[in-house]
Protein backbone atom coordinates (compact mmCIF):
# COMPACT_ATOMS: atom_id res chain seq x y z
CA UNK A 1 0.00 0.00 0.00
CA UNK A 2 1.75 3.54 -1.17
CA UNK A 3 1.61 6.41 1.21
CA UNK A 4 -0.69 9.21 0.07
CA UNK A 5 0.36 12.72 0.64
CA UNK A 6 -1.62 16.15 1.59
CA UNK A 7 0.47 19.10 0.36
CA UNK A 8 -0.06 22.04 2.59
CA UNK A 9 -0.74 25.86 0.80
CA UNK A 10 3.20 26.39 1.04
CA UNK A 11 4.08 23.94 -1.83
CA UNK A 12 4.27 25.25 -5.23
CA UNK A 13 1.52 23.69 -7.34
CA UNK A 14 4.32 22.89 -10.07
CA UNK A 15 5.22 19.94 -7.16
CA UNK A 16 2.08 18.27 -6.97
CA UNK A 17 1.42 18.58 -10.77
CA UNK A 18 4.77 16.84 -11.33
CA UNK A 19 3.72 14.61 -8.29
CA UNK A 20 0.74 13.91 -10.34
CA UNK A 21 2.18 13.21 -13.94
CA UNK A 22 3.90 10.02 -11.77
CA UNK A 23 0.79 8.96 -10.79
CA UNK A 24 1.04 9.57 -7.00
CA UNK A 25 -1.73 9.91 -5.14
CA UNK A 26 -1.87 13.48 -3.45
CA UNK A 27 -4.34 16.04 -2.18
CA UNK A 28 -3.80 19.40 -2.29
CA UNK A 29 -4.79 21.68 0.94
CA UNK A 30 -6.45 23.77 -1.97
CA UNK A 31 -8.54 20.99 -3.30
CA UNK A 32 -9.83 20.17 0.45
CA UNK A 33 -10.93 23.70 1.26
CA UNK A 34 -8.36 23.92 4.20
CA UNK A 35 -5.37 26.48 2.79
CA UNK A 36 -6.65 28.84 5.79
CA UNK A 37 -6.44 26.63 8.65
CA UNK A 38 -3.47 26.93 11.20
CA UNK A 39 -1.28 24.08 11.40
CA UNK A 40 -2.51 22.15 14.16
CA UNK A 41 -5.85 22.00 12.06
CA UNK A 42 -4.07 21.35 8.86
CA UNK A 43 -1.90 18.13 10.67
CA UNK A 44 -5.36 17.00 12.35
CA UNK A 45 -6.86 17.42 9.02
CA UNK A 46 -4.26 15.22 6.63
CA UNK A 47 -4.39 12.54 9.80
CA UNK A 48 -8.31 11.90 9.41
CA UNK A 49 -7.58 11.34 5.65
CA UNK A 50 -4.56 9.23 6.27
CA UNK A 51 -2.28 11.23 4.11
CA UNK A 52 1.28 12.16 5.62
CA UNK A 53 1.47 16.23 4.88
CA UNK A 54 4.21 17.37 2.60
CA UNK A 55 5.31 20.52 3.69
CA UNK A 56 7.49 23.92 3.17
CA UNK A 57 6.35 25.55 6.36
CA UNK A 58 9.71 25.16 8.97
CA UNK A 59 6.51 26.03 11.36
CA UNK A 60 5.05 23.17 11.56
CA UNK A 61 8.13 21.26 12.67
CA UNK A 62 7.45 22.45 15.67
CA UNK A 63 3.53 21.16 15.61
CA UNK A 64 4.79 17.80 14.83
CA UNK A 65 7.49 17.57 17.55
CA UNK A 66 5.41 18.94 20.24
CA UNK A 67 2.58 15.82 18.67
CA UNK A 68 5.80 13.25 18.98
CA UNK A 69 6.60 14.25 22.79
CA UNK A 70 3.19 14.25 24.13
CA UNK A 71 2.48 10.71 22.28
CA UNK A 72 -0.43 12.42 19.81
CA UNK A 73 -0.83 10.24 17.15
CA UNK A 74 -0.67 12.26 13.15
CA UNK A 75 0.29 10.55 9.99
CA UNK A 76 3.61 11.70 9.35
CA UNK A 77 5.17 15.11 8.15
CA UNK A 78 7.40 14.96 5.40
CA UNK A 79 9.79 18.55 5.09
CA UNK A 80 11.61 20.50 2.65
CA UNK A 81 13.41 23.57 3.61
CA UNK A 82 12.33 26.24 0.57
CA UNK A 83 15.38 27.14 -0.68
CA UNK A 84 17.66 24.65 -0.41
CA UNK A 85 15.33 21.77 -1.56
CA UNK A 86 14.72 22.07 -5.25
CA UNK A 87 11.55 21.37 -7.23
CA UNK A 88 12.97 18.36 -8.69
CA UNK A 89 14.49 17.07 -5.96
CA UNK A 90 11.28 17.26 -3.67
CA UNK A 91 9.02 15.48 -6.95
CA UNK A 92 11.40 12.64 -6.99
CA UNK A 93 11.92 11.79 -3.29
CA UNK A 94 8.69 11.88 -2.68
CA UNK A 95 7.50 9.63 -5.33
CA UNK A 96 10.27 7.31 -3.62
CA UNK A 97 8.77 7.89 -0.26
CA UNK A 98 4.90 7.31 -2.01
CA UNK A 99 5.61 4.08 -3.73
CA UNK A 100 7.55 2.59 -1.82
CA UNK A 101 6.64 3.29 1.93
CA UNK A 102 3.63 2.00 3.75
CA UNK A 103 1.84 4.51 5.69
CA UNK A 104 2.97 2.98 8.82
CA UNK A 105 6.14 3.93 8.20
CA UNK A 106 5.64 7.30 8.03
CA UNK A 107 3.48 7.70 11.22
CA UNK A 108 4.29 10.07 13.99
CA UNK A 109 7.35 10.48 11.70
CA UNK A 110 9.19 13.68 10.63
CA UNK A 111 11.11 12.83 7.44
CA UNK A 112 13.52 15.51 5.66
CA UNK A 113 14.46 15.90 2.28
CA UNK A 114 16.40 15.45 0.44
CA UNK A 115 16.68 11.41 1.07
């Protein structure tokens, strides 16, 4: 089973459109009517669809390690810093991370590209 991603409002659509092209399966924050909410609500929100969030946003790091001390469960964060992460490089390892993960491997994770 492949790991399905939420993108948050911080990634450039040209990501999940190249995302998309490879035929992984992705949501974009956008598309579920949730580009406004806060991060807390935006991790809660990926979680209840089972979709690790792909994000930009060095801001919610800090959502997801305060989730990983006090044992609150979320469905994995997967970070890029803006500027030193390229386009490309973010499309490809996270097609890696898609295809071949399980979402269990992702959960209460923080994972950092590049791979």
């Amino acid at each position: 089973m492949a790991i399905n991603l939420y993108m948050d409002h911080n990634v450039p659509r040209v990501i999940s459109d190249g995302l998309r092209i490879r035929s992984v399966d992705i949501i974009t924050a956008y598309e579920n009517g949730t580009s406004e909410f806060d991060d807390s609500e935006l991790l809660d929100r990926a979680t209840e669809l089972g979709r690790a969030l792909f994000t930009r946003d060095y801001n919610l790091l800090q959502e997801a390690t305060k989730r990983q001390r006090n044992a609150v469960r979320f469905s994995g964060v997967i970070y890029a810093h803006q500027l030193r992460v390229s386009v490309g490089t973010c499309i490809r390892d996270l097609e890696i991370i898609a295809k071949a993960g399980e979402p269990k491997d992702i959960e209460n994770r923080v994972e950092f590209l590049p791979l």
